[in-house]
C-alpha atoms as a PDB file:
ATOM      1  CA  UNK A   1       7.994   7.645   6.281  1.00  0.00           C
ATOM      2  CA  UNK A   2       8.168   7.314   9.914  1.00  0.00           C
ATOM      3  CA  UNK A   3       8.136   4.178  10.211  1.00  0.00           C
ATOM      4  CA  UNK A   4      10.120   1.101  12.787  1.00  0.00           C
ATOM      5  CA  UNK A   5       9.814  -1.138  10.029  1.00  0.00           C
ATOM      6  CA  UNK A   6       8.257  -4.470   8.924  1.00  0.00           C
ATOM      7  CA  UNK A   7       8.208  -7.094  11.226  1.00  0.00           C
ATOM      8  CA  UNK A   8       6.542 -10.704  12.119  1.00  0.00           C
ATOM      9  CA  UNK A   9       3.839  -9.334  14.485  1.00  0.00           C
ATOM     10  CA  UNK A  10       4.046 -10.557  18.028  1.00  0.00           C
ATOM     11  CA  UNK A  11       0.903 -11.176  20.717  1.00  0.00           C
ATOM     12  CA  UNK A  12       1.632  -7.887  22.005  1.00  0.00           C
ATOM     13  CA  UNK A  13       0.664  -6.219  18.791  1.00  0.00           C
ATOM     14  CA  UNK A  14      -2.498  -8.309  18.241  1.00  0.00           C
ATOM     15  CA  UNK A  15      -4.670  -5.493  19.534  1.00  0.00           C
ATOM     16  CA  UNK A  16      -3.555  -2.906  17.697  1.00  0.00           C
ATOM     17  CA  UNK A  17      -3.363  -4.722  14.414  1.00  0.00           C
ATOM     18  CA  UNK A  18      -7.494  -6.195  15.125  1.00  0.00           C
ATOM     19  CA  UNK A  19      -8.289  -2.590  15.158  1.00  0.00           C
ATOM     20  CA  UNK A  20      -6.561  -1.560  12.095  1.00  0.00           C
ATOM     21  CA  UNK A  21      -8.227  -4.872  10.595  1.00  0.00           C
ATOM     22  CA  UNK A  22     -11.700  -3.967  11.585  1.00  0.00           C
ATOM     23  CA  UNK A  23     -11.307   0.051  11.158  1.00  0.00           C
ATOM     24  CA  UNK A  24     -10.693  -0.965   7.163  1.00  0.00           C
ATOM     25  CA  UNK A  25     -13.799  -3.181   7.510  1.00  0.00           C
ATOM     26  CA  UNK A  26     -16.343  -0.622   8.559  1.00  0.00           C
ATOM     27  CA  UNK A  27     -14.729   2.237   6.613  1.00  0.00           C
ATOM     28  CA  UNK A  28     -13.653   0.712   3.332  1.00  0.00           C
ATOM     29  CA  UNK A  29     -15.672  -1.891   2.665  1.00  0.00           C
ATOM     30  CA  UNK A  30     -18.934  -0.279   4.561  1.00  0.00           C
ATOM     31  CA  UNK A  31     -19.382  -3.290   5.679  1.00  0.00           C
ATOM     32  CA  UNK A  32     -19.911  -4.896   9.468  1.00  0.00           C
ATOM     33  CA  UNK A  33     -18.490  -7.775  10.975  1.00  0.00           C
ATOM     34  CA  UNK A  34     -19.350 -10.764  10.070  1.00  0.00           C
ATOM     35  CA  UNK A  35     -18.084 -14.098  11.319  1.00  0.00           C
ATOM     36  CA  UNK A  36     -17.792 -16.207   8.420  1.00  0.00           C
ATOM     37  CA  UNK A  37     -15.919 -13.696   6.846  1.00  0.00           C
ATOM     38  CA  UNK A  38     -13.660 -12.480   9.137  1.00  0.00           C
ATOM     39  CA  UNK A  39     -13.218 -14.706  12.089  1.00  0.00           C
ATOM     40  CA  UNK A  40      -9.410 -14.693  11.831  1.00  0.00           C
ATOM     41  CA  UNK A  41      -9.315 -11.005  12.692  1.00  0.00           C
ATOM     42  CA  UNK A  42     -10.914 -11.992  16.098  1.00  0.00           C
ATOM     43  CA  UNK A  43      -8.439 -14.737  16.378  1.00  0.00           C
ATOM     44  CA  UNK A  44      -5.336 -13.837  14.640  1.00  0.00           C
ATOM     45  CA  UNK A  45      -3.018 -16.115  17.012  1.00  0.00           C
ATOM     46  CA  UNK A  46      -4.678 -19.035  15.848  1.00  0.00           C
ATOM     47  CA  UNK A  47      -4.876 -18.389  12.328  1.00  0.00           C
ATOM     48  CA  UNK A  48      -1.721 -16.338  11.759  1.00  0.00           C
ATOM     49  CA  UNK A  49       0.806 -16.491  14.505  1.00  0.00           C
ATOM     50  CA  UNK A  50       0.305 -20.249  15.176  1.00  0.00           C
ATOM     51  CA  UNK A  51       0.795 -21.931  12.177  1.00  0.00           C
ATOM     52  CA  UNK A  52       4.242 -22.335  10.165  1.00  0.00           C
ATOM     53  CA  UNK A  53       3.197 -21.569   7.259  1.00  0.00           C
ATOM     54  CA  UNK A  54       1.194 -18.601   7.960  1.00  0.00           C
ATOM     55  CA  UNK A  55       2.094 -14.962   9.035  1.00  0.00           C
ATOM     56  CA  UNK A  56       0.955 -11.540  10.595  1.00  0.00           C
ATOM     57  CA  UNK A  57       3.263  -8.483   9.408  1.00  0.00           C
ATOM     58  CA  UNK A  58       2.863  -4.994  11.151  1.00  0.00           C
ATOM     59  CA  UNK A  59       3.913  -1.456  10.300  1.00  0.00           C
ATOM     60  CA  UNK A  60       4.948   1.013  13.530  1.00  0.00           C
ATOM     61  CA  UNK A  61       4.602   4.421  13.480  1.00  0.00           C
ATOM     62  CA  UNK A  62       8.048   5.383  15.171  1.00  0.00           C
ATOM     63  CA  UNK A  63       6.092   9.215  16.294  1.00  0.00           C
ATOM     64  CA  UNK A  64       4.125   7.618  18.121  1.00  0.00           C
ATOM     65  CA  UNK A  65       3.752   4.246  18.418  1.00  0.00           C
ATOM     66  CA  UNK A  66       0.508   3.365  16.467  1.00  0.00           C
ATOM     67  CA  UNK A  67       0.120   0.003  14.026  1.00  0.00           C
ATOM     68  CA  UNK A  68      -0.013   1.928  10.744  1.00  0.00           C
ATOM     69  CA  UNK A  69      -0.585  -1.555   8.868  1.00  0.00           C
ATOM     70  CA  UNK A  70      -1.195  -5.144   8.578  1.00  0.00           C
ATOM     71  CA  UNK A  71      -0.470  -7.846   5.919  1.00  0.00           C
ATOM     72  CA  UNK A  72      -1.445 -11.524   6.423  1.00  0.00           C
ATOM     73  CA  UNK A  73      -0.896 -15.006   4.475  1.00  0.00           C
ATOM     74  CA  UNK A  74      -2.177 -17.943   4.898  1.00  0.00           C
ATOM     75  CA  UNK A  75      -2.336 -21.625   3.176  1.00  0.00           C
ATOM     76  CA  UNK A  76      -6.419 -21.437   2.954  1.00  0.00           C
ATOM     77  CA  UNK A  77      -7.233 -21.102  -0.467  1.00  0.00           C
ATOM     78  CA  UNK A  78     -10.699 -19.793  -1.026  1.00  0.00           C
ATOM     79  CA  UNK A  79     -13.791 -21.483  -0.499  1.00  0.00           C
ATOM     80  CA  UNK A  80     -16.862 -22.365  -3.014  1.00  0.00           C
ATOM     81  CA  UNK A  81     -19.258 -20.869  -1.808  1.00  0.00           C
ATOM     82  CA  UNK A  82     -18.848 -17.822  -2.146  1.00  0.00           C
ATOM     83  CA  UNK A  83     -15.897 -17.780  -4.535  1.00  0.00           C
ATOM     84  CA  UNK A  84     -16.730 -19.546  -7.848  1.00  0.00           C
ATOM     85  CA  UNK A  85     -16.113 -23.162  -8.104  1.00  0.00           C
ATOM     86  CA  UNK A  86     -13.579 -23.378 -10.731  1.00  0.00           C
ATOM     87  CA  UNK A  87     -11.746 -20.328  -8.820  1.00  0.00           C
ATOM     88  CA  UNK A  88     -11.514 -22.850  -5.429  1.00  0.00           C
ATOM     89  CA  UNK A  89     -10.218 -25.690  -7.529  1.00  0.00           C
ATOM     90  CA  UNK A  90      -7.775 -23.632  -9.228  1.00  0.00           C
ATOM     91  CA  UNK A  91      -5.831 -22.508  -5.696  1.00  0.00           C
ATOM     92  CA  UNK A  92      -6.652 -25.329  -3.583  1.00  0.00           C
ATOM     93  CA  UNK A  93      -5.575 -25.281   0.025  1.00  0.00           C
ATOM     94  CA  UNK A  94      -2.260 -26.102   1.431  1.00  0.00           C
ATOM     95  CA  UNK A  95      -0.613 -24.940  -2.099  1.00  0.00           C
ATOM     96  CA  UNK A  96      -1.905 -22.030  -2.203  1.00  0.00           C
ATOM     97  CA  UNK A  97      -0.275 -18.704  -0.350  1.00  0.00           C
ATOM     98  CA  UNK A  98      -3.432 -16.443  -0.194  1.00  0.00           C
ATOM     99  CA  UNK A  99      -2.686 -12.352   0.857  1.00  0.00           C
ATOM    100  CA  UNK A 100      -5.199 -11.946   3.335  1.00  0.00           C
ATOM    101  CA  UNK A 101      -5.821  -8.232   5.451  1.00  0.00           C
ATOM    102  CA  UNK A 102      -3.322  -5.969   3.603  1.00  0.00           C
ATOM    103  CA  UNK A 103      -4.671  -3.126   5.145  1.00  0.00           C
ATOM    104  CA  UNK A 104      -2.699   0.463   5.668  1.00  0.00           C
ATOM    105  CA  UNK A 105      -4.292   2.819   7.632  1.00  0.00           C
ATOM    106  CA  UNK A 106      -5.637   6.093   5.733  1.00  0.00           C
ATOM    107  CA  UNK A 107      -2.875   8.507   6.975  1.00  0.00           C
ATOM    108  CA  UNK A 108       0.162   6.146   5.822  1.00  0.00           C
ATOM    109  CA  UNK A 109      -1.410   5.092   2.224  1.00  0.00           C
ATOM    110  CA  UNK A 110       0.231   6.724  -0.965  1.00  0.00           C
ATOM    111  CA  UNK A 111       3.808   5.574   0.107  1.00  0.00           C
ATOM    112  CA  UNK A 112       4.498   2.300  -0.967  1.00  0.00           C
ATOM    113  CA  UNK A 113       4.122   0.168   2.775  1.00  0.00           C
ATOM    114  CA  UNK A 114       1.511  -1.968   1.256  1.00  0.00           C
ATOM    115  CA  UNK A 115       3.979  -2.823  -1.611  1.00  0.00           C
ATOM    116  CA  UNK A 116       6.434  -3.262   0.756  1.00  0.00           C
ATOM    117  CA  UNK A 117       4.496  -5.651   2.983  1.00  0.00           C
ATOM    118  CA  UNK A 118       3.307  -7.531  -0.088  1.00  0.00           C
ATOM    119  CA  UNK A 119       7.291  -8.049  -1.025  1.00  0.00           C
ATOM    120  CA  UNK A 120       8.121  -9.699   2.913  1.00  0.00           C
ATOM    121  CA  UNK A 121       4.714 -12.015   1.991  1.00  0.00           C
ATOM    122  CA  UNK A 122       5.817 -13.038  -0.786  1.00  0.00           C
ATOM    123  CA  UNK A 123       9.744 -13.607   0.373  1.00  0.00           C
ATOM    124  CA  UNK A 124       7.581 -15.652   3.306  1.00  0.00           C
ATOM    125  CA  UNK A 125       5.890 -17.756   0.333  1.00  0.00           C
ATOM    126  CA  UNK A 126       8.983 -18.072  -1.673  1.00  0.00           C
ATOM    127  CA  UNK A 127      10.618 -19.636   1.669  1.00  0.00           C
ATOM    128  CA  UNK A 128       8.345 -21.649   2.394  1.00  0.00           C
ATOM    129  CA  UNK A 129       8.832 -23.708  -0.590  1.00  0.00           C
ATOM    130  CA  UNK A 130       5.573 -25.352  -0.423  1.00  0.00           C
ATOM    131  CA  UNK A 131       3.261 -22.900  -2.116  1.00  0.00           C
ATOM    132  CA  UNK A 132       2.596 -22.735  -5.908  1.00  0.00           C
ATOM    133  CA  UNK A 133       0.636 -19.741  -6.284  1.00  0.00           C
ATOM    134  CA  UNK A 134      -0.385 -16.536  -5.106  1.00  0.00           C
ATOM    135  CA  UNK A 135      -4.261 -15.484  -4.938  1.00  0.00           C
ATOM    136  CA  UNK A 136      -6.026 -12.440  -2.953  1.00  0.00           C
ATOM    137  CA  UNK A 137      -9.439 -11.154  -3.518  1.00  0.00           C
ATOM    138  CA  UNK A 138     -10.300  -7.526  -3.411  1.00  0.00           C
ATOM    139  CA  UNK A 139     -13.425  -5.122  -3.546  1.00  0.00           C
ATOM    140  CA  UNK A 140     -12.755  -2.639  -6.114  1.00  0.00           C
ATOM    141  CA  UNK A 141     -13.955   0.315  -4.296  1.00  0.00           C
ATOM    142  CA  UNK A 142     -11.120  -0.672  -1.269  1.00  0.00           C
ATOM    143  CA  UNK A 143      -9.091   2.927  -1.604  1.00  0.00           C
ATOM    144  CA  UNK A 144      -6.091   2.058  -3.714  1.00  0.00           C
ATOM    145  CA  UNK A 145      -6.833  -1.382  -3.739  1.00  0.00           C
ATOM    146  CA  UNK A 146      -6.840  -2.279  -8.083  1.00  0.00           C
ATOM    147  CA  UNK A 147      -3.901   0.038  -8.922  1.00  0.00           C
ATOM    148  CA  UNK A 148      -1.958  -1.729  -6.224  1.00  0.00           C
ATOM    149  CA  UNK A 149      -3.315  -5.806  -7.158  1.00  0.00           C
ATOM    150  CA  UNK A 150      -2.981  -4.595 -10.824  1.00  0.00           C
ATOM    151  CA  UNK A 151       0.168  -3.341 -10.934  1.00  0.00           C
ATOM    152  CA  UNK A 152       1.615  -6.617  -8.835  1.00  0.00           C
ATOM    153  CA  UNK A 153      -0.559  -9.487 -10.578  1.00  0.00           C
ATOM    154  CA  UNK A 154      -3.065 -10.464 -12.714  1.00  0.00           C
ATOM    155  CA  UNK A 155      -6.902 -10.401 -12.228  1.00  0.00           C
ATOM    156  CA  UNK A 156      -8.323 -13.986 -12.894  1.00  0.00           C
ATOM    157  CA  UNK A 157     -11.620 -13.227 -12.036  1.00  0.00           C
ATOM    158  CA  UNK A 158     -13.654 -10.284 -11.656  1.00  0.00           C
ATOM    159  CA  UNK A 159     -17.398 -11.388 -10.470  1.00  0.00           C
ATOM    160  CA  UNK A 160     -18.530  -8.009 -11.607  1.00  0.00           C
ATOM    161  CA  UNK A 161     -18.104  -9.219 -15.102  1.00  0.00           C
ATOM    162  CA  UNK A 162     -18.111 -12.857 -15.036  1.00  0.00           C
ATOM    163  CA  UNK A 163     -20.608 -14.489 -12.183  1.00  0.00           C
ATOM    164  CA  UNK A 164     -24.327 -13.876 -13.223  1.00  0.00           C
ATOM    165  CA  UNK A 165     -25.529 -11.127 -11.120  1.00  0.00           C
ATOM    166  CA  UNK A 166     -22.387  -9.564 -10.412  1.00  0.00           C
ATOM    167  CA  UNK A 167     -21.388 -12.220  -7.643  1.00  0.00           C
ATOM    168  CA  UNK A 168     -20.335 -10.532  -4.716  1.00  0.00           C
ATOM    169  CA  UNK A 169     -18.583  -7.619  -6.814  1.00  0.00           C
ATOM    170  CA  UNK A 170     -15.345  -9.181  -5.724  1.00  0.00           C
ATOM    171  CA  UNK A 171     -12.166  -9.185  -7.980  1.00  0.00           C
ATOM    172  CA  UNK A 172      -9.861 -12.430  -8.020  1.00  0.00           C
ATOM    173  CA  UNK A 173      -6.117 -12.008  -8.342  1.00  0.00           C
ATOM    174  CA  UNK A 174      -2.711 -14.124  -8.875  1.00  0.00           C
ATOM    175  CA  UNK A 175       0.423 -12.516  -8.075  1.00  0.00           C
ATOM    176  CA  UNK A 176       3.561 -14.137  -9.251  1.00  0.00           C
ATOM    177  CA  UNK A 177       5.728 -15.252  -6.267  1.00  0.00           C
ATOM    178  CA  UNK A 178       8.911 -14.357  -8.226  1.00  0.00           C
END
């Protein structure tokens, strides 16, 4: 895998990891951009870089140069609305370590760097002493995305099945921090 590594991203890789961010936004989810949603890809200094208890990994491409991925936690837990109620109350902020942007790009998927990101997250959380759960949301048609959640955690909620009218067809995870 040609590859520099995992590391803490830095201001100078900001760029590069936005547009890996927003590439997986308009390709994977089909979505567009919208501000409420993903504000701390515009801003991921403030949200990421800033704060102590939050991080920004990135993947290199040693060929050539390019960010082949990002992986992101943060102490947010998720917010009602959107996310059911009982789902904000269960990972409240501050305790909560939520995996945020674990996004590889398509050419560097099928070779374990988003497992391997999710591991240096987790170490992060596990450091950090502070956090007592794991959480991430995912849409199930993100390429790869459920065999990767599924084989690291547990779903606790998938809206699909379990918010009248399908929710927003997200799926809920915990991952163990261990």
């Amino acid at each position: 895998m040609h590859l520099n590594g995992i590391r803490t991203a830095s201001r100078d890789d900001l760029d590069e990891a936005r547009a890996v961010m927003l590439d997986t936004v308009y390709r994977d989810f089909g979505t567009r951009y919208v501000p409420r949603w993903h504000g701390d890809i515009i801003d991921p200094e403030r949200l990421y870089l800033a704060p102590p208890r939050h991080t920004l990994l990135v993947a290199v491409d040693e060929r050539d140069g390019t960010m082949a991925a990002t992986a992101a936690l943060d102490a947010r837990g998720p917010t009602h609305p959107p996310t059911p109620r009982w789902l904000a109350e269960r990972y409240p902020s501050g305790e909560t370590a939520q995996l945020r942007r674990v996004y590889v790009r398509p050419e560097h998927r099928r070779r374990g760097l988003a497992r391997r990101l999710v591991a240096e997250l987790l170490a992060f959380a596990k450091a950090d002493g502070g956090y007592r759960s794991v959480y991430l949301h995912t849409y199930p048609h993100s390429p790869g995305a459920m065999g990767l959640w599924r084989s690291l955690g547990t779903v606790v909620c998938d809206e699909r099945d379990e918010v009248p009218g399908g929710g927003s067809g997200i799926v809920h995870f915990e991952i163990p921090m261990t």
